[in-house]
Protein backbone atom coordinates (compact mmCIF):
# COMPACT_ATOMS: atom_id res chain seq x y z
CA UNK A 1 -2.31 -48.87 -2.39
CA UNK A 2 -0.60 -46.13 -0.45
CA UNK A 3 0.86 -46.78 3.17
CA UNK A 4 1.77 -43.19 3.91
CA UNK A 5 -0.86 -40.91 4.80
CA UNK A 6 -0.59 -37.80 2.08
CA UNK A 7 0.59 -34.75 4.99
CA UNK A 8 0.10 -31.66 3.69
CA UNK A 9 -3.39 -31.60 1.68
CA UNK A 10 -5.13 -30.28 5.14
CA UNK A 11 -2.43 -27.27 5.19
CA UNK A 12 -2.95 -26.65 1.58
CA UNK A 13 -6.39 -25.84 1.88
CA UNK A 14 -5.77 -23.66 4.71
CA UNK A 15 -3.21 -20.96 2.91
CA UNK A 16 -6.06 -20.37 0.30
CA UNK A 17 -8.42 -18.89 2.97
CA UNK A 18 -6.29 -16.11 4.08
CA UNK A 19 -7.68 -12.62 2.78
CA UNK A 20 -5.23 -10.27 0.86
CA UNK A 21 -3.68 -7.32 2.89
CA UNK A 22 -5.57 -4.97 0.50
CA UNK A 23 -1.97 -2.52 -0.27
CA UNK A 24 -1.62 -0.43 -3.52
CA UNK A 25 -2.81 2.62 -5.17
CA UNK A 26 -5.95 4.29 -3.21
CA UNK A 27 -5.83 7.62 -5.13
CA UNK A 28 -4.39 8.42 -8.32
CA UNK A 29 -2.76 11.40 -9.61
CA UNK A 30 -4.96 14.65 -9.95
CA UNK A 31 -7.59 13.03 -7.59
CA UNK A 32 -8.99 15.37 -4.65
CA UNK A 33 -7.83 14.83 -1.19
CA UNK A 34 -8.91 15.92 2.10
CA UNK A 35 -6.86 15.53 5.39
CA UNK A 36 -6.64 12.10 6.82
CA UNK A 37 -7.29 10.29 3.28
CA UNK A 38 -5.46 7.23 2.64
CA UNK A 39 -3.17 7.23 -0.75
CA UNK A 40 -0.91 4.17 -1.28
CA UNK A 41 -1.01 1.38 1.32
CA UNK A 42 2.91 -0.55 1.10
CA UNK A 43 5.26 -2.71 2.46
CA UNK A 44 8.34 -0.56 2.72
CA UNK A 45 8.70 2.87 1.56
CA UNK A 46 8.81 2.50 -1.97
CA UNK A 47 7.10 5.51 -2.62
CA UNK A 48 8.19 8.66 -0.82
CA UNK A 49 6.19 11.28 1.31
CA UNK A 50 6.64 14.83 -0.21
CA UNK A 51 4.96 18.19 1.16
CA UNK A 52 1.42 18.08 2.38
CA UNK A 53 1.93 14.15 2.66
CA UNK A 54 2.38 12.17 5.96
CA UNK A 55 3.90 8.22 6.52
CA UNK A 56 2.33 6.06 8.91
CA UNK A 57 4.63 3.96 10.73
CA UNK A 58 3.54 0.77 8.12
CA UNK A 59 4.61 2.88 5.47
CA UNK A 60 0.57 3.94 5.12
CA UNK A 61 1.25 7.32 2.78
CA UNK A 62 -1.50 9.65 3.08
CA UNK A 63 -2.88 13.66 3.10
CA UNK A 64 -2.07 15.98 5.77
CA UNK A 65 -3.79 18.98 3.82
CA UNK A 66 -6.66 19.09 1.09
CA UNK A 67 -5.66 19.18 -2.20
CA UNK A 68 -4.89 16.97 -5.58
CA UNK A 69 -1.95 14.18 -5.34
CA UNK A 70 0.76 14.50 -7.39
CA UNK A 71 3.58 12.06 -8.49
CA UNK A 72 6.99 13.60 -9.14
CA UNK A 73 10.91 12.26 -8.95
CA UNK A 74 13.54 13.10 -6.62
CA UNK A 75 16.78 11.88 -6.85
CA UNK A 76 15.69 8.35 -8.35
CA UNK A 77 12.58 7.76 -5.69
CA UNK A 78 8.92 8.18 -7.01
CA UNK A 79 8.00 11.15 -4.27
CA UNK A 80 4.05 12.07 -3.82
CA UNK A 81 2.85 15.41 -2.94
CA UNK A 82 -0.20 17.41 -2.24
CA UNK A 83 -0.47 20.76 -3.50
């Protein structure tokens, strides 16, 4: 018979209700784009605005002109354009 009270099973339970932050890939490579459209969604800049592409200040990557998103390196970083 236990005499301590088992702590952390409430907290537990807790963690596994929190919804995920939805971040990744929103448009892929070749896909059409008009202004304003969300394209990656990340924590940090691992990918790198190019031309036609703007960076929130969460690192939110996404079209400043219509066209189709491309991925190209620069200089090591993954870099995404719209042309």
């Amino acid at each position: 018979m236990s005499h301590v009270k088992a702590g952390g099973s409430v907290h537990q339970h807790a963690q596994g209700a929190r919804k995920g932050k939805c971040l990744g890939l929103k448009k892929s490579g070749g896909e059409a784009v008009k202004v304003g459209h969300i394209i990656i969604r990340q924590r940090g800049a691992k990918y790198k605005p190019g031309k036609g592409v703007g960076m929130g200040h969460d690192h939110t990557i996404f079209a400043m002109q219509a066209g189709r998103v491309q991925f190209g390196q620069y200089h090591g970083h993954t870099v995404i354009n719209v042309v």
